[in-house]
N, C-alpha and C. Protein backbone atom coordinates (compact mmCIF):
# COMPACT_ATOMS: atom_id res chain seq x y z
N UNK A 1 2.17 -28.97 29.80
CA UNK A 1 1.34 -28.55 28.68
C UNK A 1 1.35 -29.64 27.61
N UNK A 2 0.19 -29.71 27.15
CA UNK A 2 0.40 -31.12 25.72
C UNK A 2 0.79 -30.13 24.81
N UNK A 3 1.09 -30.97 23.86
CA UNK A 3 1.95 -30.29 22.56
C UNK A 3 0.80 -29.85 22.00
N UNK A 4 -0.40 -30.29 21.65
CA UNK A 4 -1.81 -29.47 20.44
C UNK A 4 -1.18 -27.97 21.53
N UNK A 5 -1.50 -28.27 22.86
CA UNK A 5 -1.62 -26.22 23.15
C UNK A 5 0.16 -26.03 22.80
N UNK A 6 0.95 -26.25 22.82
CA UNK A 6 2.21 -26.05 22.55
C UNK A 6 2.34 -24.92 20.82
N UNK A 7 1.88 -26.06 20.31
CA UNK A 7 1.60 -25.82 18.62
C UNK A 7 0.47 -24.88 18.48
N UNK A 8 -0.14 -24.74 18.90
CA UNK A 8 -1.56 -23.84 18.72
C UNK A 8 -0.78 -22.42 19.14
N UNK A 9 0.06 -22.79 20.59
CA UNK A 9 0.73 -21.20 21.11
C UNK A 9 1.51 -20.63 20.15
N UNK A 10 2.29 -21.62 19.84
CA UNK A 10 3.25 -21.24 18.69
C UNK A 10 2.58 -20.60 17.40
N UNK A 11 1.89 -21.01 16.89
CA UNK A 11 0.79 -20.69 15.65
C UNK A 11 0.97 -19.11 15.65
N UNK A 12 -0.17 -18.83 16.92
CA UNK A 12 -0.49 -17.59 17.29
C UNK A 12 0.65 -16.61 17.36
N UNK A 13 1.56 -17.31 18.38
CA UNK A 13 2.79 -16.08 17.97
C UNK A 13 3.40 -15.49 16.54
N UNK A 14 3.16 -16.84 15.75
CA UNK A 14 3.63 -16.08 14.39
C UNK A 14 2.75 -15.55 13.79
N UNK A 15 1.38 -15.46 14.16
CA UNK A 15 0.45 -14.71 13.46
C UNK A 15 0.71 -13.33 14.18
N UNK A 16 0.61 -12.79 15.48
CA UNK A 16 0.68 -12.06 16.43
C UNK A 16 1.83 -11.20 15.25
N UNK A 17 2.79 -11.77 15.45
CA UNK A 17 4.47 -11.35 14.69
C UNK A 17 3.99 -10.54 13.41
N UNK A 18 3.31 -11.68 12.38
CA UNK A 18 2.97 -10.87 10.81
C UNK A 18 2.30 -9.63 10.81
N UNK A 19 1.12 -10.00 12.28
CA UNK A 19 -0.16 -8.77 12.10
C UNK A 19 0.62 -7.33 12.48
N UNK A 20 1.83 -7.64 13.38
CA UNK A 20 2.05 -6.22 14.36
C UNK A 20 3.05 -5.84 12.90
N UNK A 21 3.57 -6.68 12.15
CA UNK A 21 4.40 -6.10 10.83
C UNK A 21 3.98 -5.44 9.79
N UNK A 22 2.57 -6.11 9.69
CA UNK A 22 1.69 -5.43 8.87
C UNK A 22 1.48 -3.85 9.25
N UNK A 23 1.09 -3.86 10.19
CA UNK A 23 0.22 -2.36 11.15
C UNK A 23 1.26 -1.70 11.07
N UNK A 24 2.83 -2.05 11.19
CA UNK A 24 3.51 -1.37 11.19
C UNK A 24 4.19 -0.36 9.79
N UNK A 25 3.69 -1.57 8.75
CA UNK A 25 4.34 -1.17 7.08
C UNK A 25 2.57 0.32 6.96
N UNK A 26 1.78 -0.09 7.85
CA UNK A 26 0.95 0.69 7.28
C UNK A 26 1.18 1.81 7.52
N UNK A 27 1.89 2.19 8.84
CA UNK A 27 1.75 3.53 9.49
C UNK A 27 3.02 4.04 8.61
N UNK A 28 3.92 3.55 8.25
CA UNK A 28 4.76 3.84 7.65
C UNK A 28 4.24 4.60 6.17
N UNK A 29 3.62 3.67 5.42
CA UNK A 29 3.13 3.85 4.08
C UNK A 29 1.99 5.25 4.43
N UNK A 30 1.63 5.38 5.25
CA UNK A 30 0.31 6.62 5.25
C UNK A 30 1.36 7.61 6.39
N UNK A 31 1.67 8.65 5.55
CA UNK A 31 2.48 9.69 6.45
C UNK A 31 1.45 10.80 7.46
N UNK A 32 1.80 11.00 8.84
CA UNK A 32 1.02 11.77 9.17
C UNK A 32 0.51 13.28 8.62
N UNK A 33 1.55 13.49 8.01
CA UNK A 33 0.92 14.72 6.96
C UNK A 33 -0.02 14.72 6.30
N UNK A 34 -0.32 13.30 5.81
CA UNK A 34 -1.17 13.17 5.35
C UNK A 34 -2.79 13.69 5.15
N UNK A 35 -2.98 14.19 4.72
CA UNK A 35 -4.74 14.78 4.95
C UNK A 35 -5.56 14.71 4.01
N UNK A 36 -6.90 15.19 3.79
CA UNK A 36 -7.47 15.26 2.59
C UNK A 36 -7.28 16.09 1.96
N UNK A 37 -6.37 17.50 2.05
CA UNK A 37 -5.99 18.41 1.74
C UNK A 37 -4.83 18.52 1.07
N UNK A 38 -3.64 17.23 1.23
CA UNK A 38 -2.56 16.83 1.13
C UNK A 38 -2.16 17.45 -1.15
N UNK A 39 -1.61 18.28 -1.27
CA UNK A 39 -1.21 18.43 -2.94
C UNK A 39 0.07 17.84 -3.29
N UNK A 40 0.82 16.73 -2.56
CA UNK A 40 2.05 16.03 -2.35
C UNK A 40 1.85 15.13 -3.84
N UNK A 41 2.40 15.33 -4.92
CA UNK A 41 2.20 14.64 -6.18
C UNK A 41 3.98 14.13 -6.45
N UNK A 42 4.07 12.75 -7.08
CA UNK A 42 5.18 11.73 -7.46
C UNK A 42 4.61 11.42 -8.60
N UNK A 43 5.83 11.53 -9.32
CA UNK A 43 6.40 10.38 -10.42
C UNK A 43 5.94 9.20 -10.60
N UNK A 44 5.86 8.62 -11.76
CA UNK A 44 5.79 7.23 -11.72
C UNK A 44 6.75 6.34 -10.96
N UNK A 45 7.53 6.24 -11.10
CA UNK A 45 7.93 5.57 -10.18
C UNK A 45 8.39 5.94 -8.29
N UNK A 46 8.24 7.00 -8.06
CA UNK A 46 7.95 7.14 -6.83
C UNK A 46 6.54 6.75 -6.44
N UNK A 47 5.29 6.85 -7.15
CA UNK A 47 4.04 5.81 -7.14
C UNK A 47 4.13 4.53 -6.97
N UNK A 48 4.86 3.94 -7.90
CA UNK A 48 5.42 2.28 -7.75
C UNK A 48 5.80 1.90 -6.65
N UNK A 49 6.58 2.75 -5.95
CA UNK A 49 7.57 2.51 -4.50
C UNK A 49 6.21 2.11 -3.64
N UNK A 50 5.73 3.50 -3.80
CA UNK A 50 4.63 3.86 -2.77
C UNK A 50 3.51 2.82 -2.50
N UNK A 51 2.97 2.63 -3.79
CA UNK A 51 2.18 0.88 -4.15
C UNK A 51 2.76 -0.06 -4.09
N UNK A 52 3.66 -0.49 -3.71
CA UNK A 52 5.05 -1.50 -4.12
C UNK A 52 4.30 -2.67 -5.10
N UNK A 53 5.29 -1.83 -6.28
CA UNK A 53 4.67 -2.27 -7.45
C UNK A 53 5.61 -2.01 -8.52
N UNK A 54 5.83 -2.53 -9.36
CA UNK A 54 6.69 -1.39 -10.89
C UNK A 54 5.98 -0.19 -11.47
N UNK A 55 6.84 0.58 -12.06
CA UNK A 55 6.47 2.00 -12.81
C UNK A 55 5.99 0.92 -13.74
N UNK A 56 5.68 0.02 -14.92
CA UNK A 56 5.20 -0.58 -15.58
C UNK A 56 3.79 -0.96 -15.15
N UNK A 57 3.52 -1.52 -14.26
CA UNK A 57 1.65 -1.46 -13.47
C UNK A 57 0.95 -0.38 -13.35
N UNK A 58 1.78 0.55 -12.73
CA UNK A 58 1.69 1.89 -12.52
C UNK A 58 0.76 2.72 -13.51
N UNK A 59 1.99 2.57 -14.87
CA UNK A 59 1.42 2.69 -16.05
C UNK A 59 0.06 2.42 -16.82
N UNK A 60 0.40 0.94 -16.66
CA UNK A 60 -0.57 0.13 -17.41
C UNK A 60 -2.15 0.74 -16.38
N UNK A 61 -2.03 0.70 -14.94
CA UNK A 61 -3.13 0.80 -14.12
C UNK A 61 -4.03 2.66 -14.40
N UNK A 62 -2.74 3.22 -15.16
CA UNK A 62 -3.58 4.78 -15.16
C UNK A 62 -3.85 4.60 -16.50
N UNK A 63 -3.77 3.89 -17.87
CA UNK A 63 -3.93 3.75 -18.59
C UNK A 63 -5.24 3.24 -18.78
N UNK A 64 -5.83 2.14 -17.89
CA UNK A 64 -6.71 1.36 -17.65
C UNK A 64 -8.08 2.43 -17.23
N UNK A 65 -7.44 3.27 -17.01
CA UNK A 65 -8.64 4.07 -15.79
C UNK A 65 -8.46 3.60 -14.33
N UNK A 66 -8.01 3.13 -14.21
CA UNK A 66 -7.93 2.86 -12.63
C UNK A 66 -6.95 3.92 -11.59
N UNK A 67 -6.35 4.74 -12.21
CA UNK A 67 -5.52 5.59 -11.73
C UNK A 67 -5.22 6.96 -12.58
N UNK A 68 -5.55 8.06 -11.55
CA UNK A 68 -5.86 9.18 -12.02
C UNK A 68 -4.45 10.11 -11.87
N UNK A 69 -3.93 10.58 -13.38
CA UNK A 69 -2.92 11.59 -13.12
C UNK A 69 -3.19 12.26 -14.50
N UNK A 70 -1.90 13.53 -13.92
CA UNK A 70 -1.80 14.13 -15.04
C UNK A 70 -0.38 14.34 -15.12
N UNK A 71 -0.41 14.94 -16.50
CA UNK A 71 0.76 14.93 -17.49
C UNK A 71 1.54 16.43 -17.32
N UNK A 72 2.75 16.60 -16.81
CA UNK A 72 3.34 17.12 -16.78
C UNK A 72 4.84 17.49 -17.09
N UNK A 73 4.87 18.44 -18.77
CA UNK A 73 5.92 17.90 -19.99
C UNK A 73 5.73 16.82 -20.04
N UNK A 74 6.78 15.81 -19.59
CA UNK A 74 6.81 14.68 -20.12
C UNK A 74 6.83 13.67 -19.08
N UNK A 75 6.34 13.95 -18.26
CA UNK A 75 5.82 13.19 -16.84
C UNK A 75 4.62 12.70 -16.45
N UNK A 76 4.27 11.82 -15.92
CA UNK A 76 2.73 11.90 -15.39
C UNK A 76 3.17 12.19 -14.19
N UNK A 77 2.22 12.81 -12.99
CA UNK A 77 2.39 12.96 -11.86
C UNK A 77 1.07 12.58 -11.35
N UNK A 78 1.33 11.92 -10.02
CA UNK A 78 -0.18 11.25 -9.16
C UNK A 78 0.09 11.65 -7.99
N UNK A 79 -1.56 12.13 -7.18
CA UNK A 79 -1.83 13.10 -6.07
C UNK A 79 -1.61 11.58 -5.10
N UNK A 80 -0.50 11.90 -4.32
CA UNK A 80 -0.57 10.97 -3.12
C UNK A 80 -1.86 10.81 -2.37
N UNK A 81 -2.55 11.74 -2.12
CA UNK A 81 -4.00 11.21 -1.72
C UNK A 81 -4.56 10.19 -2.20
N UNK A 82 -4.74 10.15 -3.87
CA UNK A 82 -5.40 9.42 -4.50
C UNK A 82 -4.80 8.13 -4.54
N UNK A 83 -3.64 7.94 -4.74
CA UNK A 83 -2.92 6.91 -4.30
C UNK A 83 -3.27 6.24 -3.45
N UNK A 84 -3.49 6.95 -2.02
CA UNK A 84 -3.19 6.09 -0.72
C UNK A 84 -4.37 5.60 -0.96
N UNK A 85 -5.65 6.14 -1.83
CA UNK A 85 -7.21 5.71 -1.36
C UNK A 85 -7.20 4.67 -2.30
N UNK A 86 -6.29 4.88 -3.42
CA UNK A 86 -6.41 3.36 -4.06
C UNK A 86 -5.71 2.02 -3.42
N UNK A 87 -4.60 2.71 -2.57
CA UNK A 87 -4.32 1.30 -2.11
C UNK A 87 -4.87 0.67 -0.73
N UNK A 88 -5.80 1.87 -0.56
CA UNK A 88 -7.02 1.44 0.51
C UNK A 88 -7.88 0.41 0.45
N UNK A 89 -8.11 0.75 -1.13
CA UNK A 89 -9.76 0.12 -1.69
C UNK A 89 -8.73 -1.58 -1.98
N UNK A 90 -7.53 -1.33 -2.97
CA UNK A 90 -7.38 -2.18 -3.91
C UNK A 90 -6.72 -3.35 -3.52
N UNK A 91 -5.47 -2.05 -2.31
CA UNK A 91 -4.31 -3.52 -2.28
C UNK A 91 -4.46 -4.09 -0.74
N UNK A 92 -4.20 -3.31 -0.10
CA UNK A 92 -4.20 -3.54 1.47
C UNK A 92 -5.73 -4.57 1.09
N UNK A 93 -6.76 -4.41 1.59
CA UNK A 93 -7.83 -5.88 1.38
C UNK A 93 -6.90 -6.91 1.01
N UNK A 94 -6.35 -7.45 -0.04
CA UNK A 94 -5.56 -8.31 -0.70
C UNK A 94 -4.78 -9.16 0.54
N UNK A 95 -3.82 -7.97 1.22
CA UNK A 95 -2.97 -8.48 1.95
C UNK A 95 -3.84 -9.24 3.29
N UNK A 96 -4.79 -8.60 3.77
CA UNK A 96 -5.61 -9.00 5.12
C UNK A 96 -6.29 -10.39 4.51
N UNK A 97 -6.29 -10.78 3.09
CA UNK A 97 -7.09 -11.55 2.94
C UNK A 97 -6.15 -12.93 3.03
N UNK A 98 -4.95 -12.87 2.83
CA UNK A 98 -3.60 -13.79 2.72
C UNK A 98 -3.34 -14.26 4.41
């Protein structure tokens, strides 16, 4: 084998490697419970986890309008649905684009 296909094979395997890691953080991050029906609501910072992100973005991002919760006593709480569809639209793209 010449080394260009050597290096080219190699390439691919570590792409092969990232993509199956990726697919894998996804199935993880979207629980099969999951549904459109789903009333599963977190904390700010159980949101953060979930976005992997800080309770500080979190913040700033429902503040912004970009993220929809409500206030409970002295909590905000966000519908994991809405979550997952923001990190549908917002973040995941991001990562496929890297």
């Amino acid at each position: 084998m010449s080394r260009n296909l050597q290096t080219e094979i190699g390439l691919l395997r570590q792409e092969v490697s990232y993509l199956t890691k990726l697919v894998e953080g996804m199935r993880r991050d979207i629980p099969d419970r999951l549904s459109p029906y789903s009333n599963r609501v977190m904390n700010e910072s159980q949101a953060a986890r979930y976005l992997g992100t800080s309770p500080q973005s979190v913040r700033r991002r429902r503040e912004a309008g970009k993220l929809s919760a409500r206030k409970e006593g002295r909590h905000w709480m966000y519908k994991e649905k809405e979550l997952a569809q923001y990190k549908a639209k917002n973040i995941l793209p991001k990562i496929w684009k890297e």
